[in-house]
Protein backbone atom coordinates (compact mmCIF):
# COMPACT_ATOMS: atom_id res chain seq x y z
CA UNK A 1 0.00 0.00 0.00
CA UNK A 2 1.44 3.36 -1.29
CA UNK A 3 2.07 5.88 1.98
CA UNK A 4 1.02 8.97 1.37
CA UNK A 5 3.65 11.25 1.34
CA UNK A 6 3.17 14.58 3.10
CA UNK A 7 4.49 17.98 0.72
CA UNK A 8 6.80 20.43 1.45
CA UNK A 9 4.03 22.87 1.00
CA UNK A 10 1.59 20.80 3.71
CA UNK A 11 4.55 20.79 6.50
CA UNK A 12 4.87 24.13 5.96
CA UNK A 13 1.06 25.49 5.99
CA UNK A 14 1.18 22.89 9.26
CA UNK A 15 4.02 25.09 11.02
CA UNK A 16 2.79 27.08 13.87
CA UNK A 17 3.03 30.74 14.04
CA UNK A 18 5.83 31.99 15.66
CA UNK A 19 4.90 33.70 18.89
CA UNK A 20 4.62 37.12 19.04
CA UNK A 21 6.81 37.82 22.21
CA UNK A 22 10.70 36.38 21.28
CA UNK A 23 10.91 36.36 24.76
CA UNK A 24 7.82 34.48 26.09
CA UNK A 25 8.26 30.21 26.47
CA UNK A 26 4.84 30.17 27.33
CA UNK A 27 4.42 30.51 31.28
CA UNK A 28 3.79 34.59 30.95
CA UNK A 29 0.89 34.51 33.01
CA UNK A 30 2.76 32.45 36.20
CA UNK A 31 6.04 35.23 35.56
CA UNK A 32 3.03 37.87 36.05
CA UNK A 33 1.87 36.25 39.04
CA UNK A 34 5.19 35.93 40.56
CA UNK A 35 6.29 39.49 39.78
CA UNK A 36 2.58 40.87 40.51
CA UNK A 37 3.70 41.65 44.52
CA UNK A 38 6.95 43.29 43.97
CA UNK A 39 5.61 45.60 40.81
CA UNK A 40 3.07 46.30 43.39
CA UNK A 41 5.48 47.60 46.04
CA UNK A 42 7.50 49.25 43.58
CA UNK A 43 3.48 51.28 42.68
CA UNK A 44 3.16 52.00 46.64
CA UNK A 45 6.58 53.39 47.21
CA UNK A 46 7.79 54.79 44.20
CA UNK A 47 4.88 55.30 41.74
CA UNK A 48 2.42 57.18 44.10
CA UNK A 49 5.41 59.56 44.95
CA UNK A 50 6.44 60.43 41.77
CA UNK A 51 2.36 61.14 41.07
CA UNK A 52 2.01 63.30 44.20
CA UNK A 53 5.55 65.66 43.43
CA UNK A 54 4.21 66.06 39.84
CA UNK A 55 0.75 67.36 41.42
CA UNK A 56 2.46 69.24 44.05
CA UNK A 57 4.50 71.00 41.35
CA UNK A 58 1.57 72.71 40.20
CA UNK A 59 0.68 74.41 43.40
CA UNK A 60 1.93 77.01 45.74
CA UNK A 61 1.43 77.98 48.93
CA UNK A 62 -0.86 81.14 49.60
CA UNK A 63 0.41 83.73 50.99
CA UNK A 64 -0.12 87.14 52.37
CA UNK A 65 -4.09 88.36 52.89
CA UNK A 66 -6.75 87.55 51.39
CA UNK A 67 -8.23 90.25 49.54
CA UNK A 68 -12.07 88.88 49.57
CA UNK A 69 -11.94 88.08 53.43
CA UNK A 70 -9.08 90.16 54.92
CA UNK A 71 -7.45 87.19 56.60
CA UNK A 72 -4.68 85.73 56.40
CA UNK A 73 -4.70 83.34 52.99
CA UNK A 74 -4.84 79.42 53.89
CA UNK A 75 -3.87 76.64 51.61
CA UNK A 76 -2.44 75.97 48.14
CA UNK A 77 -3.37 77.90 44.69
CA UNK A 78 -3.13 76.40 41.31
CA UNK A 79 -0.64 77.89 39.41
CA UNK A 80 0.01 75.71 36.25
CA UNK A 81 3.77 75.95 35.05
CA UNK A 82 4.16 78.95 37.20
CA UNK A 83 6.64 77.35 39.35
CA UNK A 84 8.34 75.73 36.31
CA UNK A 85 8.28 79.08 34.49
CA UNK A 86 9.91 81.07 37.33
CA UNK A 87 12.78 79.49 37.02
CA UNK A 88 13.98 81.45 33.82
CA UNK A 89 11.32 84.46 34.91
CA UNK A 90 12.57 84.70 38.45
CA UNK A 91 16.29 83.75 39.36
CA UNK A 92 17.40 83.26 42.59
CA UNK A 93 20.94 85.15 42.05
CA UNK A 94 24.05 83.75 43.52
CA UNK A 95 28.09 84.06 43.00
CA UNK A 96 29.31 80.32 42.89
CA UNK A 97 32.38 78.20 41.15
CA UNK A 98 30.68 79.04 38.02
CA UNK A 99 30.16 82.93 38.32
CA UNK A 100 27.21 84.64 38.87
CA UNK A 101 23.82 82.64 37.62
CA UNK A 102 20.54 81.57 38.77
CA UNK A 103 20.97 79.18 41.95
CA UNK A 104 19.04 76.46 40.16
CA UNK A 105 21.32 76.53 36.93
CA UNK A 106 24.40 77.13 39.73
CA UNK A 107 23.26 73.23 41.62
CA UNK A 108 23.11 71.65 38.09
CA UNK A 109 26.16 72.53 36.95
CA UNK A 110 27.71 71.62 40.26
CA UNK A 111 25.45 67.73 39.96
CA UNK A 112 26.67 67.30 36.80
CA UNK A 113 29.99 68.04 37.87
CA UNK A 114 30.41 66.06 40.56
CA UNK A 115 28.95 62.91 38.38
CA UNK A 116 31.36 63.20 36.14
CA UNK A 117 34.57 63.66 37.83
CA UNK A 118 33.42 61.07 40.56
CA UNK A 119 32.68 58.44 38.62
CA UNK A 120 35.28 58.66 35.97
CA UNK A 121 37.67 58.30 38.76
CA UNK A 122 35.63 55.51 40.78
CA UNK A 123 35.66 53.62 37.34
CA UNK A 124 39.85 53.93 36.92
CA UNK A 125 40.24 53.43 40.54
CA UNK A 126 37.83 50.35 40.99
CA UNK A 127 38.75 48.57 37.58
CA UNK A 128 42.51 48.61 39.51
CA UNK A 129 40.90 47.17 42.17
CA UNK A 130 38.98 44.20 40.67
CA UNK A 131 42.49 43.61 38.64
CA UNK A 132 44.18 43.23 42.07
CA UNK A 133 41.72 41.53 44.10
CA UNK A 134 41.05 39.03 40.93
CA UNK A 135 44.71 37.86 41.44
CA UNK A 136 45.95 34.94 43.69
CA UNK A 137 47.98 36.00 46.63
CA UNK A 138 48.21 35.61 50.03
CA UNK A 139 45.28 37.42 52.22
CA UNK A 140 43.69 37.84 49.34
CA UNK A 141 40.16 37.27 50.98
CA UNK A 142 41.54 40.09 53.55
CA UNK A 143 42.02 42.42 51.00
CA UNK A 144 38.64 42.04 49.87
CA UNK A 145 37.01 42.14 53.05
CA UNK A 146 39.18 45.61 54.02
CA UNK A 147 38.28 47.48 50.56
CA UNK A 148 34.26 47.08 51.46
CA UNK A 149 34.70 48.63 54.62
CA UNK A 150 34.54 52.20 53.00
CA UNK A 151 31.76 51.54 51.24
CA UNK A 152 29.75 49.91 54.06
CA UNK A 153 29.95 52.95 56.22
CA UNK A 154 27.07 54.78 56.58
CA UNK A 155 27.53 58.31 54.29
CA UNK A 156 26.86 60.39 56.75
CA UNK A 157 29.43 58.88 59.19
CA UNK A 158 31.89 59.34 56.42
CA UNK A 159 30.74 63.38 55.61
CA UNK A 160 31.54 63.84 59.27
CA UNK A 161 34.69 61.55 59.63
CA UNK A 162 35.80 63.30 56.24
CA UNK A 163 35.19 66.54 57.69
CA UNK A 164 37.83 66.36 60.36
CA UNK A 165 40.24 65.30 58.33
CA UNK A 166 39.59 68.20 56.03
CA UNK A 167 39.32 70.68 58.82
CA UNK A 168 41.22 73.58 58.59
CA UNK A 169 43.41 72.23 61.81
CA UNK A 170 43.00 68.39 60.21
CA UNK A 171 45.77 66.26 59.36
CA UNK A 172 44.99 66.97 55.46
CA UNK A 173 46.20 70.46 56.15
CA UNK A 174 49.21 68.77 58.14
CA UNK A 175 50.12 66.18 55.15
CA UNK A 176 50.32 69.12 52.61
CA UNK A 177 51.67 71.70 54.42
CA UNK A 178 49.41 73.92 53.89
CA UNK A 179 46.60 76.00 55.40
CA UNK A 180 43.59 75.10 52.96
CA UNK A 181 40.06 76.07 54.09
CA UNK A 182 38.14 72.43 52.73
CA UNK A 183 35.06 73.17 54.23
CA UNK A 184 34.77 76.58 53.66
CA UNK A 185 32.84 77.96 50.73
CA UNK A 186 35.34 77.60 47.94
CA UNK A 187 36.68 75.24 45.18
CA UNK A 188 38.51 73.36 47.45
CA UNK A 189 35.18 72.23 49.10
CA UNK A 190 34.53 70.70 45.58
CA UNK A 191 37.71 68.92 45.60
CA UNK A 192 36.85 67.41 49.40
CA UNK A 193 33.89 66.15 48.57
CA UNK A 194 35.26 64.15 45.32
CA UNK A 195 37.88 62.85 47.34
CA UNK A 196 35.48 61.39 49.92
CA UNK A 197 32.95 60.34 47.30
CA UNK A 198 35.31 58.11 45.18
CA UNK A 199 36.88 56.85 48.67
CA UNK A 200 33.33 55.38 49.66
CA UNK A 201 31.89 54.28 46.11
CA UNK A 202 34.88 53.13 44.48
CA UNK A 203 34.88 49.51 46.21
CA UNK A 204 31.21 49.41 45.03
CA UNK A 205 32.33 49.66 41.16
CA UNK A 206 35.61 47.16 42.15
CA UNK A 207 33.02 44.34 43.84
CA UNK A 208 30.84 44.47 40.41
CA UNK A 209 33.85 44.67 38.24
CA UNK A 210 35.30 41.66 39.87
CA UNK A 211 32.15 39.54 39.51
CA UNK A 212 32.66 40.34 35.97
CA UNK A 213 36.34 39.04 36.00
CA UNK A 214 35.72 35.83 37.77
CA UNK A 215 33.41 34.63 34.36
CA UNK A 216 36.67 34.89 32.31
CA UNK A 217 38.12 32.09 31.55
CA UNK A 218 42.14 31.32 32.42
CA UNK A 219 42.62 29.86 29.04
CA UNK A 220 41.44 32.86 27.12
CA UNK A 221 44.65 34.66 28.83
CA UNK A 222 47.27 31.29 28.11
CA UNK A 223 46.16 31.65 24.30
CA UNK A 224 46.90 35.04 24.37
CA UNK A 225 49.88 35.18 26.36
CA UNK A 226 51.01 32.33 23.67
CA UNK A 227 50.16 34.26 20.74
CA UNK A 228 52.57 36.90 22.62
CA UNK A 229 50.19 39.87 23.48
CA UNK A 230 52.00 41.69 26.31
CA UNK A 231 49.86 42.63 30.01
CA UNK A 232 48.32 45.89 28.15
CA UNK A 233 47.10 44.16 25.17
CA UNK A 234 45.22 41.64 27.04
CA UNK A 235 43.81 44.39 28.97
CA UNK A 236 42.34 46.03 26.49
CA UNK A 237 41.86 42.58 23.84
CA UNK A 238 40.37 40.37 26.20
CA UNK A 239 39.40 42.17 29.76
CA UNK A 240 37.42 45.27 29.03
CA UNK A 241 35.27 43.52 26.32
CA UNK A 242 34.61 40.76 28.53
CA UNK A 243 33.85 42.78 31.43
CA UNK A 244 32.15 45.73 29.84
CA UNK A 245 28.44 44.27 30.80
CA UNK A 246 29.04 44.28 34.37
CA UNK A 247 30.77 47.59 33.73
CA UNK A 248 28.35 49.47 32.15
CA UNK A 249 25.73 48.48 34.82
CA UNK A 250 28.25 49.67 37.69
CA UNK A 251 28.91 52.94 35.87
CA UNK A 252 25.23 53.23 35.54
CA UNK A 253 24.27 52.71 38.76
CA UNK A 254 26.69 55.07 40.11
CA UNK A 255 25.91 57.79 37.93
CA UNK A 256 22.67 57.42 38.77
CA UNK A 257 23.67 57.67 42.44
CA UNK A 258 25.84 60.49 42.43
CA UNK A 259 22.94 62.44 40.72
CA UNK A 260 21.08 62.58 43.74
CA UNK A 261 24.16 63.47 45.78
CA UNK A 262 22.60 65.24 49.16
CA UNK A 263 24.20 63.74 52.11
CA UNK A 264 28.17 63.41 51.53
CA UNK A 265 28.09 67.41 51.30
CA UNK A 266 25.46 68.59 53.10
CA UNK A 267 26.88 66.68 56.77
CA UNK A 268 30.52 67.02 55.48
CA UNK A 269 30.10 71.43 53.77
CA UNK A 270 26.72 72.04 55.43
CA UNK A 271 23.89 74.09 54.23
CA UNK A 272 24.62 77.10 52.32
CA UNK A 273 28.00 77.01 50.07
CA UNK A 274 26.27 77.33 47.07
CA UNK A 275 29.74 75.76 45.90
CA UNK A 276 28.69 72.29 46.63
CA UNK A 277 24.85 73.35 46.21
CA UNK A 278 23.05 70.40 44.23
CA UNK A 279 19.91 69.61 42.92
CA UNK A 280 19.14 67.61 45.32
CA UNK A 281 20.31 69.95 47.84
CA UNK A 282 18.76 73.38 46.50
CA UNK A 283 15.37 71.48 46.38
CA UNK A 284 15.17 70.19 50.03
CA UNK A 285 15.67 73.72 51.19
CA UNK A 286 12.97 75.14 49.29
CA UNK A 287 11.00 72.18 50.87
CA UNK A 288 12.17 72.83 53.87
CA UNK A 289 11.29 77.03 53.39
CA UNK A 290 7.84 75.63 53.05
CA UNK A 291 7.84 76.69 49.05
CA UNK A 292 7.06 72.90 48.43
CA UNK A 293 5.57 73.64 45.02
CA UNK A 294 8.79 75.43 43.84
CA UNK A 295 10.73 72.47 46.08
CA UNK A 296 8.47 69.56 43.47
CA UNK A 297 8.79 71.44 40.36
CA UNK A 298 13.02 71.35 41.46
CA UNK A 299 12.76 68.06 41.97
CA UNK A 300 10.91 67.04 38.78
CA UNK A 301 13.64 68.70 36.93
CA UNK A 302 16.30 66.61 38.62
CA UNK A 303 13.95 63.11 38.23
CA UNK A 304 13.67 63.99 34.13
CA UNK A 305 17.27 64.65 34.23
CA UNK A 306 18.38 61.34 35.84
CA UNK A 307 15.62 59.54 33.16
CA UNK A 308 16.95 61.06 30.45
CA UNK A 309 20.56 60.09 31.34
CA UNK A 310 19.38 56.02 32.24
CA UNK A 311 17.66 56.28 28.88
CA UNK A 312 21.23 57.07 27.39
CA UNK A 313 22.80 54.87 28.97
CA UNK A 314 20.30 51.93 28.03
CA UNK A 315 20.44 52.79 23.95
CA UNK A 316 23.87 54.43 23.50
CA UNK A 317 26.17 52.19 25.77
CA UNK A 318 23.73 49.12 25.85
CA UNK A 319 23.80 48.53 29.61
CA UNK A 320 21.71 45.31 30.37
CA UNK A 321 20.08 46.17 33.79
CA UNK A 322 18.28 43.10 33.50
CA UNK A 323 21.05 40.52 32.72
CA UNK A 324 19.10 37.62 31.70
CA UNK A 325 21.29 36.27 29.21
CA UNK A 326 19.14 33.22 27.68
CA UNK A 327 16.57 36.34 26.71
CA UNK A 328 18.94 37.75 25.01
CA UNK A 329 20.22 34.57 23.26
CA UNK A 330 16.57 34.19 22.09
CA UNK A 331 15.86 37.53 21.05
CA UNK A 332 19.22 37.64 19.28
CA UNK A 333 18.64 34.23 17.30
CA UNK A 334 15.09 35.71 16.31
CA UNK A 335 16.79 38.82 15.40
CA UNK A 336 18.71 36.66 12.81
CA UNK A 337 15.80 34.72 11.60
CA UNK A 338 14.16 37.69 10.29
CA UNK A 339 17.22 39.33 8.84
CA UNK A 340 17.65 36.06 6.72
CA UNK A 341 14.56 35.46 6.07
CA UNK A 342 14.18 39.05 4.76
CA UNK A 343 17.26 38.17 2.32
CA UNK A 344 15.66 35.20 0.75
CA UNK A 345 12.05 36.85 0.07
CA UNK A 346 10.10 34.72 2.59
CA UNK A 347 8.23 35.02 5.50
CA UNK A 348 9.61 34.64 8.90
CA UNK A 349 8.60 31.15 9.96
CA UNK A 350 8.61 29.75 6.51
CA UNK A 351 10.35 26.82 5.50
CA UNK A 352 13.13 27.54 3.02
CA UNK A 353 11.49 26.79 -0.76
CA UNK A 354 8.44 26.55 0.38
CA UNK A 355 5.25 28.40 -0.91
CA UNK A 356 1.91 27.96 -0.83
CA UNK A 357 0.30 29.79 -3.67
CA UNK A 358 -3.06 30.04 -4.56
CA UNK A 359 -5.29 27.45 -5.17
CA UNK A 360 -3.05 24.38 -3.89
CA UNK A 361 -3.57 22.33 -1.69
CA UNK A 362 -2.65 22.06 1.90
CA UNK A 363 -3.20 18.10 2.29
């Protein structure tokens, strides 16, 4: 008895669609219950916040009388973009680093500052120290233990241990020979608080920088080492390509940190030195003034600034927060499937050389 054979063009009408979502296997809606609590926290503590400042940006407080009843005025106004609006309209004066500019411009260029120099020199300083601590020696496990210890003290134990060294009788002043006033209002301030930023937070950029060092293999370095690449060729061949995924998400994270800088100066300079003034800083005292609709509409310009940087981060640098490298296999295999698929004329999905045109059969 002849068996039916079945044709290329049945097996491929019989092919099921490809899914929609690369990255789905099918259990989406037990990831979506597992995930369900913690997106829910993340709503409660972070969402409804962010909701509230942008509403509270909107407002000001009343002040002066009221001119219908006499009384004092009570409450909040609507004011639209007033308080978004006043920063260009109405500058708050001041003579900083940068010369004389508005106070708000004055804290961004001093956040932006501070990111930059602080975490280009936590990254050089913290790639040394995963290099080091990645090699065998003895106490190697005490070295890594001591290099944490900076970063596991609380900041503002660190502003105020910092600020005794730095004190104008401290033993900085004694170890340079000079009579420098840190903490006063000046550019050395700047200067004191880099150096006591990139002391705490460059351990944290060394501990992710060696977990990406550990996943390299030895053998990758013998081949190299045979094919006679010297110490700085490897470096730059072999261990900044390899590490660059954990090291993008370090950088990121840190930049991200430093952005919101408030603590380090404000217990080590104190309140004030429009020298070490940051965003973060300049809109806590308007909060604290009681202007808190000037104080949200400060700190909605700092939260679209720190977006907008993440976002760069994400597309320009391609920092994978996430990490989950079997997605990425996945989405990267479909990613090819489409591009050749798109080269030979067919569908994605399609068998190679098969089409079903119209009027054959699919049996």
């Amino acid at each position: 008895m002849a068996t039916a054979v079945a044709a290329p063009e049945a097996s491929a009408a019989k092919q099921p669609k490809p899914k929609k979502n690369v990255l789905s296997d099918g259990q989406g809606g037990l990831a979506g219950a597992l995930i369900s609590p913690t997106m829910l926290v993340i709503l409660l503590v972070v969402g409804i916040p962010i909701i509230l400042s942008i509403r509270e940006s909107f407002f000001r407080r009343n002040d002066g009388i009221d001119p219908t009843t006499g009384m004092i005025a009570q409450g909040d106004a609507f004011v639209g973009v007033q308080n978004y609006t006043d920063i260009f309209a109405n500058p708050q004066t001041i003579i900083a680093n940068w010369g004389s500019m508005d106070r708000l411009l004055n804290a961004f260029l001093n956040t932006t500052f501070f990111t930059v120099v602080c975490v280009l020199l936590e990254t050089v300083i913290g790639v040394a120290m995963a290099i080091i601590m990645s090699k065998a020696f003895r106490g190697r496990g005490l070295v890594r233990a001591a290099i944490l210890v900076p970063w596991a003290i609380p900041t503002m134990v660190s502003a105020k241990m910092w600020g005794l060294i730095f004190d104008a009788d401290g033993i900085m002043n004694k170890l340079t020979g000079r009579t420098t006033l840190w903490l006063a209002d000046n550019a050395s301030s700047q200067w004191a608080i880099i150096i006591a930023d990139v002391w705490k937070t460059a351990p944290f950029i060394g501990l992710l920088t060696l977990a990406g060092l550990q996943t390299i293999p030895d053998e990758v370095y013998e081949a190299a080492r045979v094919d006679g690449a010297n110490a700085w060729q490897q470096f730059l061949r072999i261990t900044l390509p390899m590490v660059k995924p954990a090291l993008v998400v370090a950088v990121l994270f840190r930049t991200l940190d430093t952005m919101r800088m408030f603590d380090l100066p404000f217990g080590m300079i104190g309140p004030g030195k429009y020298y070490v003034e940051t965003l973060s800083m300049f809109a806590y005292f308007e909060n604290d003034a009681t202007r808190f609709g000037q104080a949200a509409a400060y700190s909605m310009v700092l939260f679209v600034y720190i977006v907008l940087v993440a976002f760069l981060f994400v597309r320009l640098l391609g920092a994978d927060v996430v990490g989950d490298p079997e997605a990425k296999a996945i989405s990267d295999r479909r990613k090819a499937q489409r591009k050749l698929a798109k080269q030979q004329g067919r569908r994605p999905g399609q068998l190679p050389g098969s089409t079903i045109t119209s009027g054959e059969s699919a049996t």
